[in-house]
C-alpha atoms as a PDB file:
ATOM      1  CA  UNK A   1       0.000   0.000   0.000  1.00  0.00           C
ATOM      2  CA  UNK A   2       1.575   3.284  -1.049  1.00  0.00           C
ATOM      3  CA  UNK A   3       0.089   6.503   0.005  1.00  0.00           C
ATOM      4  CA  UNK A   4      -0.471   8.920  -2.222  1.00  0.00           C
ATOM      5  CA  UNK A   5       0.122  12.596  -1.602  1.00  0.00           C
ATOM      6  CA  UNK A   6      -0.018  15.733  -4.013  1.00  0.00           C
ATOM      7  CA  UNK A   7       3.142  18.195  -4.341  1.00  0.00           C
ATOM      8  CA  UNK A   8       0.779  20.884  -2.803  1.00  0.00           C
ATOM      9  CA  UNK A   9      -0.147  18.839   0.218  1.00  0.00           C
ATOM     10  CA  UNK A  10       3.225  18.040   0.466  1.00  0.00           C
ATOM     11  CA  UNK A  11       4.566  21.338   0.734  1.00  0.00           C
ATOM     12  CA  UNK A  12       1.641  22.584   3.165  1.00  0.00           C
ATOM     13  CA  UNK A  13       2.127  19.734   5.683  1.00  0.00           C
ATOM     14  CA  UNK A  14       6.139  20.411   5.378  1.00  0.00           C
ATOM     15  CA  UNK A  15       5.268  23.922   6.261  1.00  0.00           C
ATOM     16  CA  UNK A  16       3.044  22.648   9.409  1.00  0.00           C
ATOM     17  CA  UNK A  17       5.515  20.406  10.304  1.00  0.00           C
ATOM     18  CA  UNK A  18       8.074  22.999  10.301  1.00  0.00           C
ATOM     19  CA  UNK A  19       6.250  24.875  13.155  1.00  0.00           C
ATOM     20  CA  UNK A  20       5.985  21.850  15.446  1.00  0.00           C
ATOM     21  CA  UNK A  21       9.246  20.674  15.170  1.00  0.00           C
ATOM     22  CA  UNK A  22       8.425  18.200  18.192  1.00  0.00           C
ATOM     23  CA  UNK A  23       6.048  16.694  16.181  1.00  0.00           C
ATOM     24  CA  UNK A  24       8.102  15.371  13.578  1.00  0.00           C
ATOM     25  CA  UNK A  25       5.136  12.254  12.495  1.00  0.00           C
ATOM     26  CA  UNK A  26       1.968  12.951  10.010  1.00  0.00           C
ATOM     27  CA  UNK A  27      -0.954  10.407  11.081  1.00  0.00           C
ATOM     28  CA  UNK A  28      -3.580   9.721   8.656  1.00  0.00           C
ATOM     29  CA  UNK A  29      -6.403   8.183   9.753  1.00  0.00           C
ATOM     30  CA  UNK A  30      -9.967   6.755   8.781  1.00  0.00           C
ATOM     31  CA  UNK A  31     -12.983   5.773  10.500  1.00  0.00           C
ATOM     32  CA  UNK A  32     -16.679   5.208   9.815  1.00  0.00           C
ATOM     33  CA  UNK A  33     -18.818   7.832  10.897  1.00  0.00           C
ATOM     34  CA  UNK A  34     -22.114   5.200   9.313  1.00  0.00           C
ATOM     35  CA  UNK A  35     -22.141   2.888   6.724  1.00  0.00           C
ATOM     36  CA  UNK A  36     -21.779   5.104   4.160  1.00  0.00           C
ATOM     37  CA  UNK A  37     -19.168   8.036   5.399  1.00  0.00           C
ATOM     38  CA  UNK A  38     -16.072   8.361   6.067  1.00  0.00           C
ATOM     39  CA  UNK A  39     -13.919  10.179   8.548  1.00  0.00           C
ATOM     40  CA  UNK A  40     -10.719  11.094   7.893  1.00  0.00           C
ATOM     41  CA  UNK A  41      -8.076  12.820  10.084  1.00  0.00           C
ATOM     42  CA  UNK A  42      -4.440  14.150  10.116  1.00  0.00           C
ATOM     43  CA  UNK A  43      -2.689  14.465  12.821  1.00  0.00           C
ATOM     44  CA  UNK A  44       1.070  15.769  13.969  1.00  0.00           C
ATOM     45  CA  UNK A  45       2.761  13.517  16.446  1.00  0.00           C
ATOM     46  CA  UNK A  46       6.448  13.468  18.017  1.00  0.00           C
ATOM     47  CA  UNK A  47       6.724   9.065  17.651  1.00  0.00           C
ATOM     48  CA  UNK A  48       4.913   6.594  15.381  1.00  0.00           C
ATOM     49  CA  UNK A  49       3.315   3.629  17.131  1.00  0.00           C
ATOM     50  CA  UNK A  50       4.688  -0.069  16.503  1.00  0.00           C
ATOM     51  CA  UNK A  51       2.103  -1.351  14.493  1.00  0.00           C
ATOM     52  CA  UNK A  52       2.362   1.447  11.909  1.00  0.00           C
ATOM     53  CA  UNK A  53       2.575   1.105   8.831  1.00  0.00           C
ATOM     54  CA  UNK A  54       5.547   3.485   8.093  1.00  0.00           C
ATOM     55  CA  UNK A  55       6.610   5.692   4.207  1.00  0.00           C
ATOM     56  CA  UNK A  56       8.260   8.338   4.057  1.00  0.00           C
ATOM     57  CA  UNK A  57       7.235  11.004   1.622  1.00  0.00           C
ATOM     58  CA  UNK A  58       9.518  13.337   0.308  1.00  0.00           C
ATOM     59  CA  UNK A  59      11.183  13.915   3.725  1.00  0.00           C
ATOM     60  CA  UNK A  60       7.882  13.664   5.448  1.00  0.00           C
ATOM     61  CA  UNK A  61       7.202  10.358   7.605  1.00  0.00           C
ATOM     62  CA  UNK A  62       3.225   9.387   7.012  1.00  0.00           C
ATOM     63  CA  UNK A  63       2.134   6.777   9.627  1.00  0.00           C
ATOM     64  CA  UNK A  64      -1.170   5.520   9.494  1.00  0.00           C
ATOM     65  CA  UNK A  65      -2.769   2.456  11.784  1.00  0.00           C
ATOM     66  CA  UNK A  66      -3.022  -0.880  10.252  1.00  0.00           C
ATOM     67  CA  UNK A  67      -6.662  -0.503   9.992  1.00  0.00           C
ATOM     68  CA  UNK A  68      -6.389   3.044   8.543  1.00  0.00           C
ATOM     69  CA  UNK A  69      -3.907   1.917   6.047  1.00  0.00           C
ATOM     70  CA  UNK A  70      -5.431  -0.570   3.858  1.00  0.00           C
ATOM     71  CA  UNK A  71      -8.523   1.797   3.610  1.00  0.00           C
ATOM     72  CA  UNK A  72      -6.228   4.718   1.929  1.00  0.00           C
ATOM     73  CA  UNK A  73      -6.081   2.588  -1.328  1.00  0.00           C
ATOM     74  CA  UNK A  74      -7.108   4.504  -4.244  1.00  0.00           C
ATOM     75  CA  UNK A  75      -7.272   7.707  -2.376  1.00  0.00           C
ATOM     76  CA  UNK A  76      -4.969  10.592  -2.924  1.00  0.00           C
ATOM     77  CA  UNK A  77      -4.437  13.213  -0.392  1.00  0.00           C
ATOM     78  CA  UNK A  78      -4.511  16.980  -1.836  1.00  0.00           C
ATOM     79  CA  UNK A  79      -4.274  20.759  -0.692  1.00  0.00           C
ATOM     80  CA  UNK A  80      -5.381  23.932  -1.615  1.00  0.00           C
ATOM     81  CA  UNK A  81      -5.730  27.801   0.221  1.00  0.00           C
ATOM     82  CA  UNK A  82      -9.400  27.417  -0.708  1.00  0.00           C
ATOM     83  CA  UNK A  83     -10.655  24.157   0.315  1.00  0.00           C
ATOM     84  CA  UNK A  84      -7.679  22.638   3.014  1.00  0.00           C
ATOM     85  CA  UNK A  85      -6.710  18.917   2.625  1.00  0.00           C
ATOM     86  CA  UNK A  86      -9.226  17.323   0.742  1.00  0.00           C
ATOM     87  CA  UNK A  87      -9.206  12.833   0.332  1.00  0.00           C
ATOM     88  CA  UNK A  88      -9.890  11.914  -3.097  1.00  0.00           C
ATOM     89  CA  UNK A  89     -10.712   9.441  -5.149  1.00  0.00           C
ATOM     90  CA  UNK A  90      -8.476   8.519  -7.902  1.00  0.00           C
ATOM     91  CA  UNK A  91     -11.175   6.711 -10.095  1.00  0.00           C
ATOM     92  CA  UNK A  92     -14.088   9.838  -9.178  1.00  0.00           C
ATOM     93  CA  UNK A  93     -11.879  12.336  -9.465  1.00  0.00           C
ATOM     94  CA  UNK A  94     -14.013  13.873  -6.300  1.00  0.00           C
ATOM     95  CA  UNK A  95     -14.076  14.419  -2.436  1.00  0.00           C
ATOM     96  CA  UNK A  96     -15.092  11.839  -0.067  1.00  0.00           C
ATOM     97  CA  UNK A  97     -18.679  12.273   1.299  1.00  0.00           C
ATOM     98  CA  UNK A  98     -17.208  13.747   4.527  1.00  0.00           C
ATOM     99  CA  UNK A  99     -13.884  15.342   5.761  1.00  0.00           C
ATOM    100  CA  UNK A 100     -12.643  16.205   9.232  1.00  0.00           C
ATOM    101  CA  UNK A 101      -9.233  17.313   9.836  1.00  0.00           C
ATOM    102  CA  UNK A 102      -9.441  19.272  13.124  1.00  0.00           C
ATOM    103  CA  UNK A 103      -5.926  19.555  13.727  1.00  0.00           C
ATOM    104  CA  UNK A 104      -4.424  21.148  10.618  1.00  0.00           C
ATOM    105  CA  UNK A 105      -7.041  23.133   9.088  1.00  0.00           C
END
């Protein structure tokens, strides 16, 4: 599973990152709101956790859960000043029915 991460949410978490320098980890995680949405969240943290499953991005170290992780297939992770980090699907081309990202937006 390989995550998949735009150049502009690259550079925007990078920039993040570089104002919590204790916080060196980006956490991406999903979980069902019902059976048909989606939460997803990212999050900085100073350590991953063992179970992680662990790639580094262009400098940046993504962790995500092992239940988080297998759920990220087919979804790319994007940025913009107008809209924040948005989850989309590669096939749709579109946003996920809902976002929450609490801690970076």
């Amino acid at each position: 599973m390989t995550i998949k991460i735009t150049v502009a949410a690259i550079a925007q978490l990078k920039a993040i990152q570089f104002l919590h320098p204790a916080d060196p980890v980006v956490r991406i995680s999903v979980r069902d709101l019902d059976e048909s949405r989606l939460s997803f969240s990212i999050t900085l943290e100073a350590t991953s956790q063992s179970d992680d499953h662990i790639q580094q991005v262009d400098g940046l170290m993504i962790a995500m859960d092992r239940r988080s992780a297998p759920r990220m297939e087919g979804v790319t992770v994007d940025y913009t000043e107008a809209t924040g980090f948005r989850f989309l699907h590669d096939d749709h081309g579109r946003s996920l029915p809902l976002l929450t990202i609490p801690t970076l937006n």
